[in-house]
C-alpha atoms as a PDB file:
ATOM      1  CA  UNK A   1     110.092 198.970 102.402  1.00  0.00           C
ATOM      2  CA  UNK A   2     112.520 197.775  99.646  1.00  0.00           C
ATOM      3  CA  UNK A   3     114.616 196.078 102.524  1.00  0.00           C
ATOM      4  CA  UNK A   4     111.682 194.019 103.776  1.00  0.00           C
ATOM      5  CA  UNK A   5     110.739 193.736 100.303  1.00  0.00           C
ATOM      6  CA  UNK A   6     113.882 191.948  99.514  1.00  0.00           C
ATOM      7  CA  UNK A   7     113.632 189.834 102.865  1.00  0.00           C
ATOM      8  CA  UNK A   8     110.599 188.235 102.286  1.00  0.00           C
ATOM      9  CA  UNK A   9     111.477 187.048  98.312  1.00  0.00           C
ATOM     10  CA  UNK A  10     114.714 185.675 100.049  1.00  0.00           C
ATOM     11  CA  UNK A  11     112.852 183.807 102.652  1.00  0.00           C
ATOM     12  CA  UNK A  12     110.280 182.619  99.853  1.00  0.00           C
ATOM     13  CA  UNK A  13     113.422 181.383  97.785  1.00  0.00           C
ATOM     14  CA  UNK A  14     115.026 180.018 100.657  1.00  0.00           C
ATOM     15  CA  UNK A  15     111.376 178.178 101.004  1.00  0.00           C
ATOM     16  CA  UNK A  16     111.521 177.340  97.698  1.00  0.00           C
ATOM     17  CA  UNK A  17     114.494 175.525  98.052  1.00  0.00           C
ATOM     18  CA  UNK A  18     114.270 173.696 101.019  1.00  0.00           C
ATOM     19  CA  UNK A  19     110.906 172.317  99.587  1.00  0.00           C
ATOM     20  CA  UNK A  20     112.989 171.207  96.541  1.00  0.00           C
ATOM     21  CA  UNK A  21     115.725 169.512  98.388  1.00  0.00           C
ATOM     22  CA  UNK A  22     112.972 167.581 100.551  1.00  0.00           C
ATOM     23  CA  UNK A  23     111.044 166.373  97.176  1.00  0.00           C
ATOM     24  CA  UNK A  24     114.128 165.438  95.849  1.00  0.00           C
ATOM     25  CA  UNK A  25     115.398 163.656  98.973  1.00  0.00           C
ATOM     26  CA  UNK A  26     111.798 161.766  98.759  1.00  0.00           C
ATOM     27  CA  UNK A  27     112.089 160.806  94.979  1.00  0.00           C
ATOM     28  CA  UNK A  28     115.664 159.021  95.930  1.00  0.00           C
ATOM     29  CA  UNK A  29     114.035 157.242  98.922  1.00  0.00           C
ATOM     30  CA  UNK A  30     111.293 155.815  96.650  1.00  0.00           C
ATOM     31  CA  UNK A  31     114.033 154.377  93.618  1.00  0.00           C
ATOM     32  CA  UNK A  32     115.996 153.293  96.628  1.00  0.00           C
ATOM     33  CA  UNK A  33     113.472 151.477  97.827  1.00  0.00           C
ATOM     34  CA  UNK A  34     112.031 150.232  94.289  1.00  0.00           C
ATOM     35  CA  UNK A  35     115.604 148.709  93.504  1.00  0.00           C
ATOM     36  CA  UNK A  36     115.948 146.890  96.810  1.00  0.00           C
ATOM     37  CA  UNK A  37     113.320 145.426  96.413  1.00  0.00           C
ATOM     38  CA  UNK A  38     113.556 144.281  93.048  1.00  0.00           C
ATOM     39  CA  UNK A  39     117.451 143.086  93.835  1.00  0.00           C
ATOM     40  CA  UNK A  40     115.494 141.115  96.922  1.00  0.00           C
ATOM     41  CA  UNK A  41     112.802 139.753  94.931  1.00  0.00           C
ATOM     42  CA  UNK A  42     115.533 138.009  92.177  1.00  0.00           C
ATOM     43  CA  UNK A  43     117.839 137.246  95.202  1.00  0.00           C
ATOM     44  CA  UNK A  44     114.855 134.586  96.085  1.00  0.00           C
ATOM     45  CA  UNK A  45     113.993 133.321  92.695  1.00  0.00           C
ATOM     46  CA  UNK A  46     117.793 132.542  92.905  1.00  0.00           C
ATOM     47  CA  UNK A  47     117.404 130.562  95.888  1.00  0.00           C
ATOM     48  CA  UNK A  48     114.642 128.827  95.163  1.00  0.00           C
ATOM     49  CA  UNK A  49     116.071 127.813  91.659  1.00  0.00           C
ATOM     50  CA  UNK A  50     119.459 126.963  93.675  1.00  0.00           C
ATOM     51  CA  UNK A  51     117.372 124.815  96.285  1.00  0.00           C
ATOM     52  CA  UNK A  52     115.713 122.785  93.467  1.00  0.00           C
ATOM     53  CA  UNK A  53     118.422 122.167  91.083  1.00  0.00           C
ATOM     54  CA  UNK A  54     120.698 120.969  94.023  1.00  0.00           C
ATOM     55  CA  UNK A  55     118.125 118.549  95.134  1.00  0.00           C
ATOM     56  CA  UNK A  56     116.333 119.823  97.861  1.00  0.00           C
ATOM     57  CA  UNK A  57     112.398 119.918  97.560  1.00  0.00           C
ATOM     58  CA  UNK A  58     110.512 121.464  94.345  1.00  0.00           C
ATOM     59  CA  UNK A  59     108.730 124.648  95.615  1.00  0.00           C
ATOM     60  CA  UNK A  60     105.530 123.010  93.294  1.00  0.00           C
ATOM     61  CA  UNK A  61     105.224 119.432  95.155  1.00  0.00           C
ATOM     62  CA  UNK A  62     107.683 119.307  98.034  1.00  0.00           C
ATOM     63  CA  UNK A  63     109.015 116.274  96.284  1.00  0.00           C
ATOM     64  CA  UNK A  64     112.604 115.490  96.487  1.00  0.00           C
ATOM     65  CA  UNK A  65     114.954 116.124  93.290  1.00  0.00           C
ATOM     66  CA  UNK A  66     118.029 115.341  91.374  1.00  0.00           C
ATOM     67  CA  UNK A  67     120.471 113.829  93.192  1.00  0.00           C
ATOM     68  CA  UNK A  68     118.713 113.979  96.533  1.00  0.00           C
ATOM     69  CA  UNK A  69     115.748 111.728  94.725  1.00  0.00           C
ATOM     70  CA  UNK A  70     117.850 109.346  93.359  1.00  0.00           C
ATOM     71  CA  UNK A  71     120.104 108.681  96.948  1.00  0.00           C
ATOM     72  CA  UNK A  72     116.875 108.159  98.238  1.00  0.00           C
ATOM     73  CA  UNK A  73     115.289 105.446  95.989  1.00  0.00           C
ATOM     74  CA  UNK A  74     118.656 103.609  95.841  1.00  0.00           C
ATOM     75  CA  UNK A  75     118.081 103.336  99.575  1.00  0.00           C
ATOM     76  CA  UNK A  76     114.295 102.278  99.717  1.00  0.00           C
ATOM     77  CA  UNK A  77     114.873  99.853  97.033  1.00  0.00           C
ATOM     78  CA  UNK A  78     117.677  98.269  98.556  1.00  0.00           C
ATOM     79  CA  UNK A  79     116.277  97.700 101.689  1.00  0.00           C
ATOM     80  CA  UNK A  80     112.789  96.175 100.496  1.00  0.00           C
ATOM     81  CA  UNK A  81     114.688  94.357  97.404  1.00  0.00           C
ATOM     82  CA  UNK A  82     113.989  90.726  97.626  1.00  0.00           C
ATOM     83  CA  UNK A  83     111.183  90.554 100.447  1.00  0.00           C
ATOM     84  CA  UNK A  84     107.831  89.561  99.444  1.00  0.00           C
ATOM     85  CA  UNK A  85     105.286  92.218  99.320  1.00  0.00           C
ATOM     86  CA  UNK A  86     101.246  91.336  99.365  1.00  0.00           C
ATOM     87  CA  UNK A  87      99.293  94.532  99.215  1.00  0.00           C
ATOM     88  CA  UNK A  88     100.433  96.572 102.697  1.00  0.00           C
ATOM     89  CA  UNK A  89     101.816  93.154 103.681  1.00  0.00           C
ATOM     90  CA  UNK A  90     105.981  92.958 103.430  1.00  0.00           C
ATOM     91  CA  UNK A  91     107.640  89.509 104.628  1.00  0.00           C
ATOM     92  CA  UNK A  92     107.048  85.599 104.522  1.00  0.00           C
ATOM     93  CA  UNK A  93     103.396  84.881 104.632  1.00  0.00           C
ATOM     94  CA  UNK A  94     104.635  81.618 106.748  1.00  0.00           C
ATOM     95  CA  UNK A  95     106.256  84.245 109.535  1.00  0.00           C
ATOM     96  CA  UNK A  96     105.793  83.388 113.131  1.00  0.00           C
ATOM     97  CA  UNK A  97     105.291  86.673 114.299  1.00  0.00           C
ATOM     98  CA  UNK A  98     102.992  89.830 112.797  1.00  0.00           C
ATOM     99  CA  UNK A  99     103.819  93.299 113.211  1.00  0.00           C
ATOM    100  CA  UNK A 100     100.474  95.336 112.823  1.00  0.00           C
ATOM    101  CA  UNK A 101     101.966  98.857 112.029  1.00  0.00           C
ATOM    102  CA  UNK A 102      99.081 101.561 112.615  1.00  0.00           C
ATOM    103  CA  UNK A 103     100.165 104.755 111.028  1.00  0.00           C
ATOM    104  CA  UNK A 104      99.478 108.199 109.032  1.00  0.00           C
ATOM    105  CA  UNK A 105     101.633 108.991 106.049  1.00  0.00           C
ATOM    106  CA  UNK A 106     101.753 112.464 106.831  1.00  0.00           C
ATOM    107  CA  UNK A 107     102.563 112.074 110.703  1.00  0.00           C
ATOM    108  CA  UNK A 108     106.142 113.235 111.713  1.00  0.00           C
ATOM    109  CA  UNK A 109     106.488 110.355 114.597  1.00  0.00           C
ATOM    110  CA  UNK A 110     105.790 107.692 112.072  1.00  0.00           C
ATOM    111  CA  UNK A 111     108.032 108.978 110.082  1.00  0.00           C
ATOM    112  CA  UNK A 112     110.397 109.251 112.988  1.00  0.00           C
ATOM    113  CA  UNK A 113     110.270 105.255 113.553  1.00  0.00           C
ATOM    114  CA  UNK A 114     110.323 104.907 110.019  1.00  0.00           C
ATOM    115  CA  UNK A 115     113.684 106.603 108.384  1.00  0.00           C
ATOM    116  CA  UNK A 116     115.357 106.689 111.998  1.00  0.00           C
ATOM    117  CA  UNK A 117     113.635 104.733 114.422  1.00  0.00           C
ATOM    118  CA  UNK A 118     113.642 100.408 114.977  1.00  0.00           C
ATOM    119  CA  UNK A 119     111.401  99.776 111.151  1.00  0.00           C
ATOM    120  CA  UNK A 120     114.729  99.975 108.987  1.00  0.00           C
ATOM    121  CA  UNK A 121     116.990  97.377 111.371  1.00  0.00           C
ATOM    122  CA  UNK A 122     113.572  95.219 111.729  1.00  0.00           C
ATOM    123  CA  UNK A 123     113.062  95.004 107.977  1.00  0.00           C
ATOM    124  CA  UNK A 124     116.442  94.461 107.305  1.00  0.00           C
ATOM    125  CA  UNK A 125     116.879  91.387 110.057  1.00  0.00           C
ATOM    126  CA  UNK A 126     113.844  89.644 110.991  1.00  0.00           C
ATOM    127  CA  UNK A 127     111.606  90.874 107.964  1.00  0.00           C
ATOM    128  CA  UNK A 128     114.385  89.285 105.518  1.00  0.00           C
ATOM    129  CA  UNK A 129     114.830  86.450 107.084  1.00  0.00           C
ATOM    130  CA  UNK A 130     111.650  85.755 107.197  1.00  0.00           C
ATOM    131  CA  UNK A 131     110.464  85.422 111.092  1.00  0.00           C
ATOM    132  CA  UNK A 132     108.730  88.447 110.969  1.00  0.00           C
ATOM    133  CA  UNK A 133     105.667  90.022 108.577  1.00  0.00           C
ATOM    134  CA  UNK A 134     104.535  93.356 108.793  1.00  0.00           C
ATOM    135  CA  UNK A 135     101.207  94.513 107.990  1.00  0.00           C
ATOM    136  CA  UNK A 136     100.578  98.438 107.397  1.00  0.00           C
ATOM    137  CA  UNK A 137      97.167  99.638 108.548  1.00  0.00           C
ATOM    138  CA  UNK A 138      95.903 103.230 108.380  1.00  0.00           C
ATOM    139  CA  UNK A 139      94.892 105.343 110.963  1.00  0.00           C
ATOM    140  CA  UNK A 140      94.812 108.829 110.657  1.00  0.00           C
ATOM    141  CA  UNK A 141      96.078 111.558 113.221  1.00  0.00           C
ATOM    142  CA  UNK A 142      98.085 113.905 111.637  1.00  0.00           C
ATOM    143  CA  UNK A 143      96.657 114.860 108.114  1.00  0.00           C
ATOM    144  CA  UNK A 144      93.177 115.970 109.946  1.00  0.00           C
ATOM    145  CA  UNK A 145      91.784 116.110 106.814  1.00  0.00           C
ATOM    146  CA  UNK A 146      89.560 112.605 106.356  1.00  0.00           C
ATOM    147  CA  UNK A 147      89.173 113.478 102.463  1.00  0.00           C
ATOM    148  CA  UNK A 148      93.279 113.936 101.710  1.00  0.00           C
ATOM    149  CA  UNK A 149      93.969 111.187 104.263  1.00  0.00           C
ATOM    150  CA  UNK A 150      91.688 108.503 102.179  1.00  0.00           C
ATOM    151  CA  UNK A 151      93.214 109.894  99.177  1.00  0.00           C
ATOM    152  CA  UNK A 152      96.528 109.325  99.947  1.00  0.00           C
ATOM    153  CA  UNK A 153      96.350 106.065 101.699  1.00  0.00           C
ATOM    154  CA  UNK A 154      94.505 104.879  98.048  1.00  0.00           C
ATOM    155  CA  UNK A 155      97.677 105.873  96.445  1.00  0.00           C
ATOM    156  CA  UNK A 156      99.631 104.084  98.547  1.00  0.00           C
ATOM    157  CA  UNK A 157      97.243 100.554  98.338  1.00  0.00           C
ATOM    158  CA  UNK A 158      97.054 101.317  94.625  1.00  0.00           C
ATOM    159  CA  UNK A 159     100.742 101.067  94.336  1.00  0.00           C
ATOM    160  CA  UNK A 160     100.456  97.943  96.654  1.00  0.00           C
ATOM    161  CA  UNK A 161      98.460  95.787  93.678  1.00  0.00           C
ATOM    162  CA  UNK A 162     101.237  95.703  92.376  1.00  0.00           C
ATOM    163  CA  UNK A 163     103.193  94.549  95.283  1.00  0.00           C
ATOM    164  CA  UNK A 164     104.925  98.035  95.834  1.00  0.00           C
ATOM    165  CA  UNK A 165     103.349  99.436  98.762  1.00  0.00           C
ATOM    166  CA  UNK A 166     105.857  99.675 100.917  1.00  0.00           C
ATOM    167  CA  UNK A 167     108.346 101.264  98.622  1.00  0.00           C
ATOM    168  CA  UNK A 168     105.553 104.001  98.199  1.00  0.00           C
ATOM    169  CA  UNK A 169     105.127 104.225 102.053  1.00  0.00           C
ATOM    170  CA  UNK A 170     108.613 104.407 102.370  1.00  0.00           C
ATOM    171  CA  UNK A 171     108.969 107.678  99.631  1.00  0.00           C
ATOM    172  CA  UNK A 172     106.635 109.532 101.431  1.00  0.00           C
ATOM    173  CA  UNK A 173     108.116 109.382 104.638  1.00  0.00           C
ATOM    174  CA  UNK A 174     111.604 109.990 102.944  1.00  0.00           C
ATOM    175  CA  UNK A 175     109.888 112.702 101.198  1.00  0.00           C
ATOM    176  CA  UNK A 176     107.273 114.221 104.076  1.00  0.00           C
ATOM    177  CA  UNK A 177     106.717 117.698 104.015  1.00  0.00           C
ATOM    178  CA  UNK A 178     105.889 119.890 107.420  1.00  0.00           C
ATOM    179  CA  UNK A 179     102.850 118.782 109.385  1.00  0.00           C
ATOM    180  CA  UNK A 180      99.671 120.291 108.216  1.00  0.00           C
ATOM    181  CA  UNK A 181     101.032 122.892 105.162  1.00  0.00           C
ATOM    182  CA  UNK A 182      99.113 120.958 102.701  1.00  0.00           C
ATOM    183  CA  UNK A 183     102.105 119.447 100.476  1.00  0.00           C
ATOM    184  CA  UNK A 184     100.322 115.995  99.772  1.00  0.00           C
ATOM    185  CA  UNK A 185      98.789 117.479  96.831  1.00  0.00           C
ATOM    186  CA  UNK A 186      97.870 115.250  93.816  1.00  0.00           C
ATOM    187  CA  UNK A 187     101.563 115.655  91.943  1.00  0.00           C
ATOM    188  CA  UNK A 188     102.934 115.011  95.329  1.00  0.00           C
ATOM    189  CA  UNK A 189     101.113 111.903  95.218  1.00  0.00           C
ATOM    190  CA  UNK A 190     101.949 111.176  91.103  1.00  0.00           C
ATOM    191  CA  UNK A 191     105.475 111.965  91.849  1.00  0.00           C
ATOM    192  CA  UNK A 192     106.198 109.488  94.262  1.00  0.00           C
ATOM    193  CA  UNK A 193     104.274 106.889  92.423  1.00  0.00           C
ATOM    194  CA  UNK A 194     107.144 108.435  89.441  1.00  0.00           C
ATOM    195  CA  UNK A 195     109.833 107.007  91.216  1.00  0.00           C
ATOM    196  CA  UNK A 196     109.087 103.695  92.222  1.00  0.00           C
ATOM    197  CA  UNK A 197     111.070 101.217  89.539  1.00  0.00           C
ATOM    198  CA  UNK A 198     108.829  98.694  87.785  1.00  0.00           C
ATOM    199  CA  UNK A 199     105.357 100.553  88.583  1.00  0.00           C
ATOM    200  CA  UNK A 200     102.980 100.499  85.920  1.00  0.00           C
ATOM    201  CA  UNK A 201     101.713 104.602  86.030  1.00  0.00           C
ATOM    202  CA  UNK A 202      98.838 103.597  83.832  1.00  0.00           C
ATOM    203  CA  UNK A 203      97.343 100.726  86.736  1.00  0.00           C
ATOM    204  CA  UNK A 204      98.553 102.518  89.415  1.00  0.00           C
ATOM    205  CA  UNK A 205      95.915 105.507  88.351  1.00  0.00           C
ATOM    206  CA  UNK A 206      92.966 102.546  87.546  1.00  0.00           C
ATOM    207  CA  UNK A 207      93.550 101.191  90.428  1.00  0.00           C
ATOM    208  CA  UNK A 208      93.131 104.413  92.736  1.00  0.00           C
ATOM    209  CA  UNK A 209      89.349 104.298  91.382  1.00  0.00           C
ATOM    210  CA  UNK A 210      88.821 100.480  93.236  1.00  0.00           C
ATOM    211  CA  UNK A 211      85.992 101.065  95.511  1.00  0.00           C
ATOM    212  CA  UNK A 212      87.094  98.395  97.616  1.00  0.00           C
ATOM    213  CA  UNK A 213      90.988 100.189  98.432  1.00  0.00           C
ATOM    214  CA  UNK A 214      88.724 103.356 100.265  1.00  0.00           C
ATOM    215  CA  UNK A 215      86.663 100.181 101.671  1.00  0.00           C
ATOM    216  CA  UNK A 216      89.908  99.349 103.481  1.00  0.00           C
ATOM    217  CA  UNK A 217      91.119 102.266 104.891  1.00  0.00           C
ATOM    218  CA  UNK A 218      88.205 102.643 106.464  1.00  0.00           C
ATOM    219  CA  UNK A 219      88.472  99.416 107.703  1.00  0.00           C
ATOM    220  CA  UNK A 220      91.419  99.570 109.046  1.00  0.00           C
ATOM    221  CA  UNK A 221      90.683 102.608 111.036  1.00  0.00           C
ATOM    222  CA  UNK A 222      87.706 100.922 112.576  1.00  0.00           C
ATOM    223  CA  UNK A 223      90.009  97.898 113.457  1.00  0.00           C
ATOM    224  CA  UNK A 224      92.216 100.427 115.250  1.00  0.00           C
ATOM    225  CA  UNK A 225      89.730 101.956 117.049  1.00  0.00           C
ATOM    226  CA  UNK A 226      88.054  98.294 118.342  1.00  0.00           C
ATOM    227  CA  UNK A 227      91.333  97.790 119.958  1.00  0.00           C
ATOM    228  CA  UNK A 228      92.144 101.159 121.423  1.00  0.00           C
ATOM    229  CA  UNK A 229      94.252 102.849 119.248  1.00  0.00           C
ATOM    230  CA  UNK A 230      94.629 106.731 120.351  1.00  0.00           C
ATOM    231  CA  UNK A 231      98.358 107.964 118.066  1.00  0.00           C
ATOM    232  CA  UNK A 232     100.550 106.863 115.644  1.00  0.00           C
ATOM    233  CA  UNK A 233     102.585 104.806 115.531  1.00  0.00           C
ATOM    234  CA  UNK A 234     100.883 102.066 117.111  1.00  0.00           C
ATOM    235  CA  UNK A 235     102.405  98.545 117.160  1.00  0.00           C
ATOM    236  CA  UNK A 236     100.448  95.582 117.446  1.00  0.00           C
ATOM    237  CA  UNK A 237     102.989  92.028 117.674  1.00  0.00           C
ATOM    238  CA  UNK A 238     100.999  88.724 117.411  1.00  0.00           C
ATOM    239  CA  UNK A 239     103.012  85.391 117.404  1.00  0.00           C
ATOM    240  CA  UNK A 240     102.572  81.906 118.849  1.00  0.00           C
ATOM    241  CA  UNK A 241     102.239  83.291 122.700  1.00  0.00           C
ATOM    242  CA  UNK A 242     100.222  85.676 122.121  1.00  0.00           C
ATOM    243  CA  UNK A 243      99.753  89.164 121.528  1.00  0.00           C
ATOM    244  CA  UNK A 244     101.445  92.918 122.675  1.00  0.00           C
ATOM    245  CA  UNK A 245     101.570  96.293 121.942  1.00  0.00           C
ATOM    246  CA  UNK A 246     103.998  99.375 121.676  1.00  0.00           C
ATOM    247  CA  UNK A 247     102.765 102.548 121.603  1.00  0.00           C
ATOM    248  CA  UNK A 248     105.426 104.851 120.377  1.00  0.00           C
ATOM    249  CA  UNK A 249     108.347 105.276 117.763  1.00  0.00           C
ATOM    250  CA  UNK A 250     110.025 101.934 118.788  1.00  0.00           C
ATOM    251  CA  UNK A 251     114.097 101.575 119.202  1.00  0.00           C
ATOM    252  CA  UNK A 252     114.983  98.633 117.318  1.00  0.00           C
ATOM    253  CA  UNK A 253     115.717  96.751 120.921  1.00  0.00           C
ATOM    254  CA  UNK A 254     112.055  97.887 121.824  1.00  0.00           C
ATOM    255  CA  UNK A 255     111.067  95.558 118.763  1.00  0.00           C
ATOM    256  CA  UNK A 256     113.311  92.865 119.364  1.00  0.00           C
ATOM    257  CA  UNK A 257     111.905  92.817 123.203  1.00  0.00           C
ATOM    258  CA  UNK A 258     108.325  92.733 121.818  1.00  0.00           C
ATOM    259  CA  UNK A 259     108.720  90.035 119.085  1.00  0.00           C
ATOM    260  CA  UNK A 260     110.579  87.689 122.325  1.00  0.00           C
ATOM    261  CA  UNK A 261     107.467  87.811 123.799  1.00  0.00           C
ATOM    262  CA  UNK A 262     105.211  86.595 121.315  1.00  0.00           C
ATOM    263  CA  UNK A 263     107.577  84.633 119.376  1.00  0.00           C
END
């Protein structure tokens, strides 16, 4: 009896301890587990803070910074510098030939043409020297949103009372964020209109209230779709023999080809 006695408190104990050992194995998983993630968590504050101060985007607005922001209006100002801007108009008003550029701020392909496509040679050559115009007309495809899209293309008209609209064009396809995640938020807007040299903040937000700048994005959406247009970009040339049309993110040849055959 005392034998079994004794067996059974040493299986209890060994019990005992075995439950012990697993509790305590538990409690080290969770503060294991607490601390990684805590050690992960400030590992991406770091990054983010890192990706911001080195002038990548701000997590806030998904505008540009630093030194990144500067590099890029040194490079939009230089190329428009000097060429006559008239609302979403840039070039001679006596040029032969006009460039009707249908486009959505927010839409990748545009943005394509824009920064890498033909637009930068073409304003830099024919725009300058005066034997072509180019008049920006909005049409929207990718911001699927009618409200934002209105909003935005305001901004961009507001900006162009002053003769600036194409440097704030320019911004926000330097500074575009990914296709439909929402980034053209009002300081997204404010903070492009922050960078462009010589705007006057205070009539750039009076001016977003003019009834008739809405008036013309609508317009020019209803132009587009009198005359067909499906996607952006859309390119509409119109010179002494005539009129033609590209329907994609135009090489710089592709231009030069199109303006030949109106010029």
């Amino acid at each position: 009896m005392a034998s079994r006695t004794k067996q059974k408190e040493e299986a209890r104990a060994r019990r005992l301890a075995e439950e012990q050992a697993r509790a305590e194995h538990a409690r080290r998983e969770r503060r294991l587990r607490m601390i990684g993630g805590v050690v992960l968590a400030a590992l991406a504050v770091v990054a983010v803070a890192i990706a911001v101060s080195s002038g990548g985007g701000s997590a806030a607005t998904g505008l540009q910074k630093g030194p990144q922001q500067a590099k890029t209006v040194t490079t939009v100002s230089s190329l428009l510098s000097g060429i006559p801007q008239s609302g979403a108009t840039i070039g001679s008003p006596t040029a032969p030939v006009t460039m009707t550029y249908y486009a959505d701020l927010e839409c990748p392909i545009c943005q394509d043409f824009t920064l890498h496509g033909g637009l930068t040679p073409l304003i830099s050559n024919e725009v300058r020297q005066g034997k072509v115009k180019i008049l920006y007309k909005a049409f929207e495809t990718a911001t699927r949103d009618p409200s934002v899209f209105k909003t935005q293309q305001v901004a961009a008209l507001a900006a162009g009372k002053q003769n600036h609209f194409w440097n704030y064009a320019e911004l926000f396809y330097h500074e575009q964020g990914p296709e439909g995640s929402g980034y053209a938020t009002e300081p997204y807007l404010q903070g492009l209109a922050k960078q462009i040299p010589g705007l006057n903040l205070t009539q750039w937000e009076s001016d977003r209230n003019d009834a008739t700048l809405a008036t013309q994005v609508a317009t020019d959406e209803s132009d587009g779709n009198k005359i067909g247009v499906s996607g952006t970009p859309t390119l509409v040339f119109t010179g002494p023999k005539g009129q033609s049309a590209i329907a994609t993110a135009a090489t710089y040849s592709q231009l030069q080809q199109a303006i030949k055959k109106v010029a």
